[in-house]
C-alpha atoms as a PDB file:
ATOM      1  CA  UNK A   1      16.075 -54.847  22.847  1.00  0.00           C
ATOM      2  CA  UNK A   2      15.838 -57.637  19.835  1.00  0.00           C
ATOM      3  CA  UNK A   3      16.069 -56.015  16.952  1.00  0.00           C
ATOM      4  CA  UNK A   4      15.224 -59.479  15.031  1.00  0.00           C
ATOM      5  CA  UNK A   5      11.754 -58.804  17.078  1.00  0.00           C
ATOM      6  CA  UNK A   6      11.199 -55.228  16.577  1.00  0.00           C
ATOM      7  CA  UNK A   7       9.136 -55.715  13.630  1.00  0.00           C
ATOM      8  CA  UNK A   8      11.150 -53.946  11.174  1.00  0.00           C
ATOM      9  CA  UNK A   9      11.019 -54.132   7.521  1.00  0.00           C
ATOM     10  CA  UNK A  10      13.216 -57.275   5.613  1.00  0.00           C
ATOM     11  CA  UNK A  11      15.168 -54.115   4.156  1.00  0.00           C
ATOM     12  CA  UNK A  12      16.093 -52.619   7.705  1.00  0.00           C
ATOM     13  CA  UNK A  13      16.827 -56.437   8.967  1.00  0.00           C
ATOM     14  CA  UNK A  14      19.293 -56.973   6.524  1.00  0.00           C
ATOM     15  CA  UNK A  15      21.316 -53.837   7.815  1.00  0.00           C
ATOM     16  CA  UNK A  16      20.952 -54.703  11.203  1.00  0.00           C
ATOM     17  CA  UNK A  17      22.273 -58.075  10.688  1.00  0.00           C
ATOM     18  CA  UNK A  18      25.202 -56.961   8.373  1.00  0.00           C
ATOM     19  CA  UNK A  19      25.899 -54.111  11.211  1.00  0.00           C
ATOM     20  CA  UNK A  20      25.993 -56.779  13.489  1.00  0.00           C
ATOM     21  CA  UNK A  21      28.132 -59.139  11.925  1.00  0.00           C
ATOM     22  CA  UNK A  22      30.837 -56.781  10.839  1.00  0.00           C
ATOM     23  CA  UNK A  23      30.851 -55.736  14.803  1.00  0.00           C
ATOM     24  CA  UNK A  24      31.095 -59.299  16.265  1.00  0.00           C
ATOM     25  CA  UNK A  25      32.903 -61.164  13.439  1.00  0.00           C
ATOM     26  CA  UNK A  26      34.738 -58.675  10.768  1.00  0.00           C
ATOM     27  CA  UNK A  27      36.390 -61.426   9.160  1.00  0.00           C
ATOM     28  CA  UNK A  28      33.503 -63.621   8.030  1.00  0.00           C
ATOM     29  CA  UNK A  29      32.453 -60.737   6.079  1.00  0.00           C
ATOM     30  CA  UNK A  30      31.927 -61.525   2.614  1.00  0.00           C
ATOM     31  CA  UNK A  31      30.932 -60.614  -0.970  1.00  0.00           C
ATOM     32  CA  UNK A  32      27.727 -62.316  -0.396  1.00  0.00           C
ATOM     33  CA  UNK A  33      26.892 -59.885   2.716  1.00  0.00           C
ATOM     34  CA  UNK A  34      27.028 -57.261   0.172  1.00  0.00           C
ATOM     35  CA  UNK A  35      25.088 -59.382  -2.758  1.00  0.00           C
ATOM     36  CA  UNK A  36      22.255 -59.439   0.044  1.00  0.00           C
ATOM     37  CA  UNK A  37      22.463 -55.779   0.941  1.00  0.00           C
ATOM     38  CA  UNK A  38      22.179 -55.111  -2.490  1.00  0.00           C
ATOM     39  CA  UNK A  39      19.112 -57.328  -3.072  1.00  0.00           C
ATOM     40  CA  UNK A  40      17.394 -55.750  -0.377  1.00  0.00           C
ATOM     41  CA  UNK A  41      17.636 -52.258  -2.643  1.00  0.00           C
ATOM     42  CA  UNK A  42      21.547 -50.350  -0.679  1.00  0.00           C
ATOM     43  CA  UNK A  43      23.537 -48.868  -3.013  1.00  0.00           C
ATOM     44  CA  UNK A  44      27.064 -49.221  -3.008  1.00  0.00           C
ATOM     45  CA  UNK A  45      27.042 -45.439  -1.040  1.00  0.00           C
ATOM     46  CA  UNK A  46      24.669 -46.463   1.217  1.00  0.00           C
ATOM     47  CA  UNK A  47      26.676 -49.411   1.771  1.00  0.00           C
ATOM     48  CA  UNK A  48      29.830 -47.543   2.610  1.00  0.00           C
ATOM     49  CA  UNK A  49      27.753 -45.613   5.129  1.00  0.00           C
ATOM     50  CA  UNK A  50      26.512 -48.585   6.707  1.00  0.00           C
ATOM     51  CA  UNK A  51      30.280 -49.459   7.632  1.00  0.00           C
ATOM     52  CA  UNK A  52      31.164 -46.348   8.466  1.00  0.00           C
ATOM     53  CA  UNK A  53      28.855 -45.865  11.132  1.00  0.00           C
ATOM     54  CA  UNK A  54      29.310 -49.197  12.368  1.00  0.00           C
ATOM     55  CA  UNK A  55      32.945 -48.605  12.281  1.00  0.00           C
ATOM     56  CA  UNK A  56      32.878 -45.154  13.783  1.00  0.00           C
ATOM     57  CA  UNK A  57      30.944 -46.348  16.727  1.00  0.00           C
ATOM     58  CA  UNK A  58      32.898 -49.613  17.548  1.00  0.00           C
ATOM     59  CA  UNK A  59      36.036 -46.972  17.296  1.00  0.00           C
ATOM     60  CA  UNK A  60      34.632 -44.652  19.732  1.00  0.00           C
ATOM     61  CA  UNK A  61      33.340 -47.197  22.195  1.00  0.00           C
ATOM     62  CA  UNK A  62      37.065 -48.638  22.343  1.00  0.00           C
ATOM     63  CA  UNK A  63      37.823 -45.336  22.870  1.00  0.00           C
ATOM     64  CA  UNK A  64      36.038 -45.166  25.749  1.00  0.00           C
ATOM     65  CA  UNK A  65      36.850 -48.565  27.189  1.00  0.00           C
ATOM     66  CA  UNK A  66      40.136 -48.086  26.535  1.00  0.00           C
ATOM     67  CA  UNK A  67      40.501 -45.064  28.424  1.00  0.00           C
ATOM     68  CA  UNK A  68      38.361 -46.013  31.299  1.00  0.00           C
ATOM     69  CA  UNK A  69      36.405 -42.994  30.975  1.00  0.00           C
ATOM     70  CA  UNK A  70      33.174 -43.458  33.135  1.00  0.00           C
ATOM     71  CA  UNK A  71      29.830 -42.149  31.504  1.00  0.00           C
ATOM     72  CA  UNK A  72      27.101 -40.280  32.332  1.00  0.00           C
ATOM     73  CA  UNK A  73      23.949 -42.181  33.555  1.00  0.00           C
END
């Protein structure tokens, strides 16, 4: 449920936490965010598919909401 409790490695915290932030506040992204991602051992590719998929889903989930569509349990 808490990621920031789950016990994961510094490496996989780091995504989490940029993941997060792009989803909640996209505009206080900054060169820094990627400066740590890169410090933690992302490429620039693994970057990109980092926002991608955090992109992608927020899309989708919009989607979703948007279109009031009711999911399965």
């Amino acid at each position: 449920m808490d990621f920031e409790t789950a016990g994961l490695s510094e490496k996989r915290l780091a995504m989490l936490r940029y993941s997060k932030k792009l989803t909640r506040s996209p505009g206080e992204v900054a060169k820094e965010d990627l400066v740590s991602l890169r410090t933690q051992g992302f490429s620039d590719e693994d970057i990109l598919s980092i926002v991608e998929v955090t992109a992608y889903y927020a899309y989708a989930n919009r989607i979703v909401d948007g279109l009031g569509v009711k999911l399965e349990g």
